[in-house]
Each structure stands twice: as C-alpha cells, then as structure tokens.
C-alpha atoms as a PDB file:
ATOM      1  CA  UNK A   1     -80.753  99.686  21.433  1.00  0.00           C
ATOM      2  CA  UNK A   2     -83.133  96.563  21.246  1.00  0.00           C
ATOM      3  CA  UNK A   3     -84.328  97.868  17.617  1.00  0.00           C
ATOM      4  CA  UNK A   4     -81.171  97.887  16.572  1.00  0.00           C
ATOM      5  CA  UNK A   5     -79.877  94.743  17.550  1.00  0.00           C
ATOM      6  CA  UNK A   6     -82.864  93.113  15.951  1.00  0.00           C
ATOM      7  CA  UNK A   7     -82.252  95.229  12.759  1.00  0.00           C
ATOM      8  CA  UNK A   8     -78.511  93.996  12.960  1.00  0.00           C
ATOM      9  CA  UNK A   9     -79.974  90.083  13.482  1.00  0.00           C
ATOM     10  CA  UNK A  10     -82.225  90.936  10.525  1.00  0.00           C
ATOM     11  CA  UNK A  11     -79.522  91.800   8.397  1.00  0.00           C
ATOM     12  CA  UNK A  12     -77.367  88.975   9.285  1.00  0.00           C
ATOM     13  CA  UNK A  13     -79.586  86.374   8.443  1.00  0.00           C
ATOM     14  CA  UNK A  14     -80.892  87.696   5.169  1.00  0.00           C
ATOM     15  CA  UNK A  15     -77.194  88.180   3.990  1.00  0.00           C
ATOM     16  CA  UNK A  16     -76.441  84.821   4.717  1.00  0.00           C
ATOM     17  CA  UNK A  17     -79.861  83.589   2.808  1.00  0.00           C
ATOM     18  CA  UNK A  18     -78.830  85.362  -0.032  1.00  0.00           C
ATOM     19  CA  UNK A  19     -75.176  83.991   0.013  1.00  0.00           C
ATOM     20  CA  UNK A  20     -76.433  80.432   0.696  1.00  0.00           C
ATOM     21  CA  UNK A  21     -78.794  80.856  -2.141  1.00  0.00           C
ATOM     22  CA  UNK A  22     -76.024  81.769  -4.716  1.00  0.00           C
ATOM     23  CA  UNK A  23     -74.030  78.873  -3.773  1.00  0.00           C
ATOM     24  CA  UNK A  24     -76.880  76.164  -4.093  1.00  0.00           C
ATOM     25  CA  UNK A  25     -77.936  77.846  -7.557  1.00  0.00           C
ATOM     26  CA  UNK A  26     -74.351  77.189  -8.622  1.00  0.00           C
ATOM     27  CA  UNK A  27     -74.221  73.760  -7.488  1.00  0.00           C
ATOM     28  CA  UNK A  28     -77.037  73.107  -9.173  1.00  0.00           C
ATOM     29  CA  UNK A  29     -77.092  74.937 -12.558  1.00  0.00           C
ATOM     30  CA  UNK A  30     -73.266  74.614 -13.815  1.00  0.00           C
ATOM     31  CA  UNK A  31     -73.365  71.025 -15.556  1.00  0.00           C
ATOM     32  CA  UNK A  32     -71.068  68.547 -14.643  1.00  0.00           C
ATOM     33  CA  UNK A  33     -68.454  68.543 -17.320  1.00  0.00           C
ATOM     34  CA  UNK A  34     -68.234  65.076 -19.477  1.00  0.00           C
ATOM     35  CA  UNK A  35     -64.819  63.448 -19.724  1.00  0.00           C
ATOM     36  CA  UNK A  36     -64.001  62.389 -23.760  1.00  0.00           C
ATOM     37  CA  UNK A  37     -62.372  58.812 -23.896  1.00  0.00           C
ATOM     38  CA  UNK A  38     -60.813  57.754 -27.087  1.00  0.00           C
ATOM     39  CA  UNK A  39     -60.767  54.047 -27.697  1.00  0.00           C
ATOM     40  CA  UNK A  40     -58.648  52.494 -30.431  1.00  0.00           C
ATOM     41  CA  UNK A  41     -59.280  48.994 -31.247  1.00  0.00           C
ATOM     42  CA  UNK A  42     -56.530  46.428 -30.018  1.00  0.00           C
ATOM     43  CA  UNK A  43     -56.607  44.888 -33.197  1.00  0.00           C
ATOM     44  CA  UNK A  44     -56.199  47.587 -35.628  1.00  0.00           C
ATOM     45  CA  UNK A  45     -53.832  46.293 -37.526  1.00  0.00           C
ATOM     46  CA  UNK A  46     -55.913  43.298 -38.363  1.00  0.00           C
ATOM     47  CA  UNK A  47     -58.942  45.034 -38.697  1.00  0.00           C
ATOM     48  CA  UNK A  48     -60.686  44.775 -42.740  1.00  0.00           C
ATOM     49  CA  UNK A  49     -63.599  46.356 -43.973  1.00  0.00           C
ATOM     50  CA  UNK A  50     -66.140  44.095 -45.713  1.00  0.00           C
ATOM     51  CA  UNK A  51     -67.586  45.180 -49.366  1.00  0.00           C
ATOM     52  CA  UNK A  52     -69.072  44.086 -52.298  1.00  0.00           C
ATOM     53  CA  UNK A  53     -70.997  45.447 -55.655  1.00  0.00           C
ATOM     54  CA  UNK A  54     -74.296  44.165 -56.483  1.00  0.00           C
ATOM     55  CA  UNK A  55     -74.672  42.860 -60.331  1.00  0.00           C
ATOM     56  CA  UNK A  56     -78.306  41.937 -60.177  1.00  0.00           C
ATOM     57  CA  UNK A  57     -78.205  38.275 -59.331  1.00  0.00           C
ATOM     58  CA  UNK A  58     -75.065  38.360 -57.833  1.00  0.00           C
ATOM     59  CA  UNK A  59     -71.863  40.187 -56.134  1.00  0.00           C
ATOM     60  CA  UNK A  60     -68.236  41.027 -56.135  1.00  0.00           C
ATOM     61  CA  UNK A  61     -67.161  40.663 -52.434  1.00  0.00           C
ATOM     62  CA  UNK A  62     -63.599  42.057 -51.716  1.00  0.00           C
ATOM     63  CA  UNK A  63     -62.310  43.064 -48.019  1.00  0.00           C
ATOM     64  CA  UNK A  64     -59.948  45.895 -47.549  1.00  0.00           C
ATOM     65  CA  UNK A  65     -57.482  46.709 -44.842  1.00  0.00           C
ATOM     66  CA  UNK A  66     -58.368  49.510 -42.010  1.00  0.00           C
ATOM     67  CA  UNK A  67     -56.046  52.076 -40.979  1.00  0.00           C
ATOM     68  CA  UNK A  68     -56.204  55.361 -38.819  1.00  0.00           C
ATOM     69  CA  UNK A  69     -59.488  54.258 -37.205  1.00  0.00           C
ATOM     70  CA  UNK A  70     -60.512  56.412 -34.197  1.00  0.00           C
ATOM     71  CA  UNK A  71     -63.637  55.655 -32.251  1.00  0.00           C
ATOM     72  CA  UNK A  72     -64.397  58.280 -29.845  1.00  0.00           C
ATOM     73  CA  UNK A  73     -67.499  58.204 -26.832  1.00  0.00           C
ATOM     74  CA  UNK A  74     -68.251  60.457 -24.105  1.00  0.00           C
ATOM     75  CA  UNK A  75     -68.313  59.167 -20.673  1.00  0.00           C
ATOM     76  CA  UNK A  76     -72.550  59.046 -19.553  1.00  0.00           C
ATOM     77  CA  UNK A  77     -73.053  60.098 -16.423  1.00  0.00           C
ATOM     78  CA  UNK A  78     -77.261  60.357 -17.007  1.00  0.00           C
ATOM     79  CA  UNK A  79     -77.801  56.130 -17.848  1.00  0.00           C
ATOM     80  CA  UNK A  80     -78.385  57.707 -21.149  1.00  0.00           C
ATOM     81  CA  UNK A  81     -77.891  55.416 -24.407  1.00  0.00           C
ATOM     82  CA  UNK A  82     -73.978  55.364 -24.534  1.00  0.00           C
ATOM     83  CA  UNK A  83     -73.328  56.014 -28.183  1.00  0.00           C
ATOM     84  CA  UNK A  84     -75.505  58.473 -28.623  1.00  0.00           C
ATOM     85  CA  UNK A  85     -72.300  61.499 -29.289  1.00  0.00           C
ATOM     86  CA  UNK A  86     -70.092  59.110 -30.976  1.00  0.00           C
ATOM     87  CA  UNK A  87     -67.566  60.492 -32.985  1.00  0.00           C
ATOM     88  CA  UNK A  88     -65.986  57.509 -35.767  1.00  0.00           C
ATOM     89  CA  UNK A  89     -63.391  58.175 -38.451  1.00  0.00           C
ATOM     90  CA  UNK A  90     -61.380  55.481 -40.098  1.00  0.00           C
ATOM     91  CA  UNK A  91     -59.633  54.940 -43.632  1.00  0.00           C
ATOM     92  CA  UNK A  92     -59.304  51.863 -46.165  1.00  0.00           C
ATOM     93  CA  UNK A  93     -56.548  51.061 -47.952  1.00  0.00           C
ATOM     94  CA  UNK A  94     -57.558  50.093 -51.837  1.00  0.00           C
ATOM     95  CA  UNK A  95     -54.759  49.008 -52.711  1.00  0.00           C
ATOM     96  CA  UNK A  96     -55.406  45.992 -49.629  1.00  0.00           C
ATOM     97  CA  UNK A  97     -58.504  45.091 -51.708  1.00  0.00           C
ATOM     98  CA  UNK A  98     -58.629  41.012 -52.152  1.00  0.00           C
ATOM     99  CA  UNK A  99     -61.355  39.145 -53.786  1.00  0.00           C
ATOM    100  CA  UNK A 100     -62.575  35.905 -52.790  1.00  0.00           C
ATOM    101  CA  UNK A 101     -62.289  34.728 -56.210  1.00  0.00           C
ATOM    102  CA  UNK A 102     -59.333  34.849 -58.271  1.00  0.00           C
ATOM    103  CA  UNK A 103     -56.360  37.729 -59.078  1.00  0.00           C
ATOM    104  CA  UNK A 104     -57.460  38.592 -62.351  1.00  0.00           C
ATOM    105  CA  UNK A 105     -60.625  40.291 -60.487  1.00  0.00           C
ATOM    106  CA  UNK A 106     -58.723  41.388 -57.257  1.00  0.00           C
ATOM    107  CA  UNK A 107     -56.446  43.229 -60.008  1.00  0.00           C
ATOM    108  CA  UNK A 108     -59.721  44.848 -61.900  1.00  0.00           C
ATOM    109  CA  UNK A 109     -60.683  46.004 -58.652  1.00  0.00           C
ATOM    110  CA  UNK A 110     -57.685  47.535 -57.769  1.00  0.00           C
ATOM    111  CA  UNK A 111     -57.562  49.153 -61.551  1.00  0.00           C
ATOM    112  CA  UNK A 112     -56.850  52.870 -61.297  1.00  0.00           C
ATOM    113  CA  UNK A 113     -60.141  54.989 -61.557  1.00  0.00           C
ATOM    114  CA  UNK A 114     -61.954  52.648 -59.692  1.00  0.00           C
ATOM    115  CA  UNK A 115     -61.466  52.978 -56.082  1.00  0.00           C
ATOM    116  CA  UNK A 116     -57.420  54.226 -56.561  1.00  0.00           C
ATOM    117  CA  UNK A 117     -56.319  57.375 -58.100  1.00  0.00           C
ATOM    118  CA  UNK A 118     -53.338  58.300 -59.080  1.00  0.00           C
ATOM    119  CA  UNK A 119     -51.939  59.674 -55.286  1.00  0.00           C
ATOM    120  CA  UNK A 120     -53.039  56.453 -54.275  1.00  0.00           C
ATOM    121  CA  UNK A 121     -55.414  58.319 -51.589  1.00  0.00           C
ATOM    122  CA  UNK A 122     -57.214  55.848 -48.843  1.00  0.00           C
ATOM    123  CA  UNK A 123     -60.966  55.821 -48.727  1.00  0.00           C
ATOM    124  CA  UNK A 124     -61.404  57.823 -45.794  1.00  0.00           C
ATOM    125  CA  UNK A 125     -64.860  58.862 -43.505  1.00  0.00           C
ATOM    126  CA  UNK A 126     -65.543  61.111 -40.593  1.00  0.00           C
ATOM    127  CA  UNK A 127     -68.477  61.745 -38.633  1.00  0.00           C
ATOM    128  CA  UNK A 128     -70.695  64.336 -38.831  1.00  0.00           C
ATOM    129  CA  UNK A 129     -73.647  63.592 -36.874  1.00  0.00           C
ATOM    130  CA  UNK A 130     -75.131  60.820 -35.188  1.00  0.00           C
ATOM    131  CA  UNK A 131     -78.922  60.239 -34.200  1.00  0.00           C
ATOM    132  CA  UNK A 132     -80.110  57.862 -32.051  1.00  0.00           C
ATOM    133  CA  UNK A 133     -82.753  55.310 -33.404  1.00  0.00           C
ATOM    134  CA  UNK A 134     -82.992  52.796 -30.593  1.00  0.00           C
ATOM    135  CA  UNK A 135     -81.257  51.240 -27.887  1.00  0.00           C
ATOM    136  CA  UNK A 136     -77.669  50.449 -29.413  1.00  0.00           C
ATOM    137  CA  UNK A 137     -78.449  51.569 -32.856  1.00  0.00           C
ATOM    138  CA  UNK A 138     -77.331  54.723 -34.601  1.00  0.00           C
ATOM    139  CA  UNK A 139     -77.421  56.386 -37.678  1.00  0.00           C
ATOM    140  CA  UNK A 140     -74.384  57.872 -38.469  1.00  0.00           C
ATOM    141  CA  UNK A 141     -73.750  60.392 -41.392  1.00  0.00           C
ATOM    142  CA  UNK A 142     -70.353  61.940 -42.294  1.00  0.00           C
ATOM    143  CA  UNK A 143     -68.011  62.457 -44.895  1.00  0.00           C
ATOM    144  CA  UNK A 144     -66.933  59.756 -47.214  1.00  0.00           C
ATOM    145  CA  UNK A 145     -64.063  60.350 -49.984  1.00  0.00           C
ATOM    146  CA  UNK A 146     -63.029  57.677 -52.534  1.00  0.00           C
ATOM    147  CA  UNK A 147     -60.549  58.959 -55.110  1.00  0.00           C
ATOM    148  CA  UNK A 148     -59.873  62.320 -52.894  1.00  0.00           C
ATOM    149  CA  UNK A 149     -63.107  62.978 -54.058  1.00  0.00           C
ATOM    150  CA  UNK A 150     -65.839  63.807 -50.648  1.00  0.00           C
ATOM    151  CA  UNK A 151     -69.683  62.798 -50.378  1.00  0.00           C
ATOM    152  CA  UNK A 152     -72.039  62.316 -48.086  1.00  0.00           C
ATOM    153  CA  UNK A 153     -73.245  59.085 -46.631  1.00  0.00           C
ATOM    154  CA  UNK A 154     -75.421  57.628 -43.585  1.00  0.00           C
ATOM    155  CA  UNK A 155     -74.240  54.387 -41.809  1.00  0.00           C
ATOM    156  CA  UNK A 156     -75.972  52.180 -39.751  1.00  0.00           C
ATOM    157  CA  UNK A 157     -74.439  51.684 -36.299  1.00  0.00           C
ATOM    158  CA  UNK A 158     -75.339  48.889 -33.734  1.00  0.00           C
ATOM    159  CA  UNK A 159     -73.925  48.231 -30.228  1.00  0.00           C
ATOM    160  CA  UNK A 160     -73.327  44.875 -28.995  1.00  0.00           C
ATOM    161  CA  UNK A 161     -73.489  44.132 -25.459  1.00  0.00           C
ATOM    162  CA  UNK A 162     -73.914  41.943 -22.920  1.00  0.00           C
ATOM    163  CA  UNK A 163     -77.136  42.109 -21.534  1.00  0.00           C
ATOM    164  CA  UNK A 164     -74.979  42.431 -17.850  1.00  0.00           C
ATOM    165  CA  UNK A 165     -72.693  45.190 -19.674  1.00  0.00           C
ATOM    166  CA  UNK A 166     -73.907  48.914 -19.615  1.00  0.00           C
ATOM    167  CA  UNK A 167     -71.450  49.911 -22.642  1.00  0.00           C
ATOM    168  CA  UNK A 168     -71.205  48.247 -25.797  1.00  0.00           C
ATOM    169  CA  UNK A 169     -67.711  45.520 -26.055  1.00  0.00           C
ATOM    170  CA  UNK A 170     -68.937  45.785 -29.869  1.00  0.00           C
ATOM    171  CA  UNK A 171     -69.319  48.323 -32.891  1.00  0.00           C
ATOM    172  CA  UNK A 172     -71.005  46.666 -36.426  1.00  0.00           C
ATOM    173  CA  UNK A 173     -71.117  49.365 -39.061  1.00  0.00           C
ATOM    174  CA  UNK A 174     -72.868  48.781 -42.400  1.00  0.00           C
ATOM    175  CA  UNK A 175     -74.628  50.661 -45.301  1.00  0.00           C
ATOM    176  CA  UNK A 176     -74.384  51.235 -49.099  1.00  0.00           C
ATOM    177  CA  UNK A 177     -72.205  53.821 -51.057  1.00  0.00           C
ATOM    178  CA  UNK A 178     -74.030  55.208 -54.437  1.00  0.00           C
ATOM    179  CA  UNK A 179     -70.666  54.849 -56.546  1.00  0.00           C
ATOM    180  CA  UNK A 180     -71.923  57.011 -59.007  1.00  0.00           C
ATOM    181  CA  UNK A 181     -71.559  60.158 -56.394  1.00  0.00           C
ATOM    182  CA  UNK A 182     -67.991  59.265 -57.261  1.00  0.00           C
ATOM    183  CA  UNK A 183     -68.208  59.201 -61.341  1.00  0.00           C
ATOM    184  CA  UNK A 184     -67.711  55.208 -60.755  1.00  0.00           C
ATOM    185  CA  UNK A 185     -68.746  53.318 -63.660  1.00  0.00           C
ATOM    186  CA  UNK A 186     -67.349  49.733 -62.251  1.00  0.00           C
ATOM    187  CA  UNK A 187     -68.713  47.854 -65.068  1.00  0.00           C
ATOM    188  CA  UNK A 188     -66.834  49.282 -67.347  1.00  0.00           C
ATOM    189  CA  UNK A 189     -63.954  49.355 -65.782  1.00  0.00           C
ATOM    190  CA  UNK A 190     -63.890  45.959 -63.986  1.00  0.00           C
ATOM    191  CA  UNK A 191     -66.097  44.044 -66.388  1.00  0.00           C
ATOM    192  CA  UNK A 192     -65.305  45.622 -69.920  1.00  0.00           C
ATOM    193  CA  UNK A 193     -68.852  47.520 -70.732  1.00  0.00           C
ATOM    194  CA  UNK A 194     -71.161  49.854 -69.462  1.00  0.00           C
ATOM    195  CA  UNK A 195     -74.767  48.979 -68.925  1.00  0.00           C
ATOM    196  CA  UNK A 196     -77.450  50.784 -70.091  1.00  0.00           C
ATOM    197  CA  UNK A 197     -78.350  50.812 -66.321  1.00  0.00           C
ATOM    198  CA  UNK A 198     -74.603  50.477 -64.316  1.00  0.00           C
ATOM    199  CA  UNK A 199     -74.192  49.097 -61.469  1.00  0.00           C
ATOM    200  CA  UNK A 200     -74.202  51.503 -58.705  1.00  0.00           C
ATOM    201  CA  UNK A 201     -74.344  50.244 -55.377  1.00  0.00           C
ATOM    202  CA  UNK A 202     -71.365  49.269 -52.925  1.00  0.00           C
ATOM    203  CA  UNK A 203     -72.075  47.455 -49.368  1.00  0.00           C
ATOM    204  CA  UNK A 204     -69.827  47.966 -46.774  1.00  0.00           C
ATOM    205  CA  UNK A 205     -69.673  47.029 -42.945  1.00  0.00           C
ATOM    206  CA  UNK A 206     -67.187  45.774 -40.509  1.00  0.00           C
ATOM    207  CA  UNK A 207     -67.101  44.749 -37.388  1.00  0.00           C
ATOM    208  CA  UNK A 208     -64.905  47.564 -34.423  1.00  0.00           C
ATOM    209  CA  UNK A 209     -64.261  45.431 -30.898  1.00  0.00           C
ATOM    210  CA  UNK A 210     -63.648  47.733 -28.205  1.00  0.00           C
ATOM    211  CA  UNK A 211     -60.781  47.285 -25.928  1.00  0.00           C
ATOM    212  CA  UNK A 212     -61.664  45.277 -22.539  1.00  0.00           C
ATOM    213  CA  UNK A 213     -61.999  47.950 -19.735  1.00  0.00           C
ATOM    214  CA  UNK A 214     -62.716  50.366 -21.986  1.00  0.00           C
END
C-alpha cells in the first residue's frame, strides 16, 4: 500500500510539471500581437508637396496639393526605433501645380504629357519597403506613378522629435524622381527644345505633422 501511494504522489507531481511546463512555454513563445494605428494628418487638406527640376544652374520650383495621404505605424512595444514598419501612401494633384514665378510657366507645367495625361490621373506612391538607416531616418522605396504610368523610387524619411518625445510629432520626406523612367522630356515640353543632354531630375519632399496624441 505504501508503494503505491508513493507511485500515485509520483504521478501527481510529474503531471502537474508537465502541465505547468506547457503553460509557461506558451506564455512565453506566442508573441504579443502589435496593434496597427493609422494616423492621418490634421491638416490634409492644406498639406502641398514641394518640387522642382534642376536646369544646370538653376530650378523650376512648383508645389502641388496632397490628397489621400495615409501614414500608417505599428505600435512598439520593444523601445525599438518607431518607424521602422511604416507603411506611407499619398497622391498629388498636377493639376494643383503653382510656380513661384509667373502663369505662363505654372501653365507649361501643367501642359498635358508632362506630369497630366489625358484621365487627368494624380501622381500617386505606396510603400513597399522600408529599412532603417539610423535613429529617425528611413529609406523608403515603393511605387511611384506619374501619367498612370508605375516606377520605382527610394525616399528619404526622417523623424522629428522632441528629444523628451519617444515617437516622432514629425515626418520630412525627400528624394529625386529620374523623369525619364516616365518618357518625360520637360525641356521640350515646358521650355520649347530638347537638349542634347535633357533635363532629368525632379526633387520632391514635404513635410507630414502627426496628429497630437497620436
């Protein structure tokens, strides 16, 4: 009888060592699930895009409106850099497109087969992929069409914070478009002739405030 009480206490304990054990494991191997917030700016409809085309010496600025922009971060849990699986998509409106200079060049720029086509289509970019370079600053590559037409580009992406804050209160985006991914000779269409070497490159960058509490 004692033998068999023991064997019974035995068989107790190493059931409930065994049940224990599964529960800890699945505490501590099943990852906390990360919550997706969505933040759209407070002043979207105020938003504009900064851009401009390099002629050698000098440059065509213009600005164009924003629309549809969608900024979307996970929620860190880790104290991990906070950007670092952001998710950005956003359109511009060409036919918003003002010069700092005069209407006879806000209307070039706005000339069909430059940056409008003939469904009037938005610029538009979504994310792909984003790699962290450094604390609050990201490159970000994705999908950019102009004319309906997609390529790819890489942005530059930097975080502005308060050195207090843990999150970012501030996006700046910027980087340069090759226009001839799009068949865009502007020189010929905004200035009157093509150059033996066109001009190719477009700047862009604007500047996304987040919400407060965000």
């Amino acid at each position: 009888m004692k033998k068999i009480n023991v064997f019974l206490m035995s068989a107790i304990a190493l059931v409930a060592i065994i049940v224990f054990s599964a529960f800890a494991n699945r505490n501590t191997v099943e990852p906390e699930t990360k919550k997706m917030d969505e933040i759209i700016t407070a002043s979207d409809d105020q938003l504009m895009a900064n851009l401009f085309v390099t002629h050698g010496h000098c440059s065509s600025p213009f600005t164009g409106k924003v629309e549809n922009l969608s900024v979307t971060v996970p929620m860190r849990i880790d104290g991990g850099n906070p950007l670092e699986e952001l998710q950005l998509s956003f359109e511009i409106n060409p036919e918003s497109f003002r010069t700092c200079r005069d209407e006879v060049i806000t209307g070039r720029v706005k000339t069909e087969g430059v940056f409008i086509n003939k469904n009037k289509d938005n610029i538009t970019f979504k994310s792909t992929d984003v790699y962290t370079m450094g604390l609050d600053w990201y490159q970000i590559n994705g999908k950019l069409s102009i004319k309906g037409e997609e390529s790819d580009v890489k942005f530059s992406v930097s975080g502005i914070r308060d050195p207090k804050e843990s999150a970012p209160t501030m996006l700046v985006l910027e980087g340069q478009l090759d226009l001839t991914d799009w068949g865009i000779d502007y020189d010929l269409i905004v200035n009157g002739e093509s150059n033996e070497h066109p001009t190719k490159w477009m700047h862009i960058n604007m500047k996304i405030d987040f919400p407060q509490g965000c």
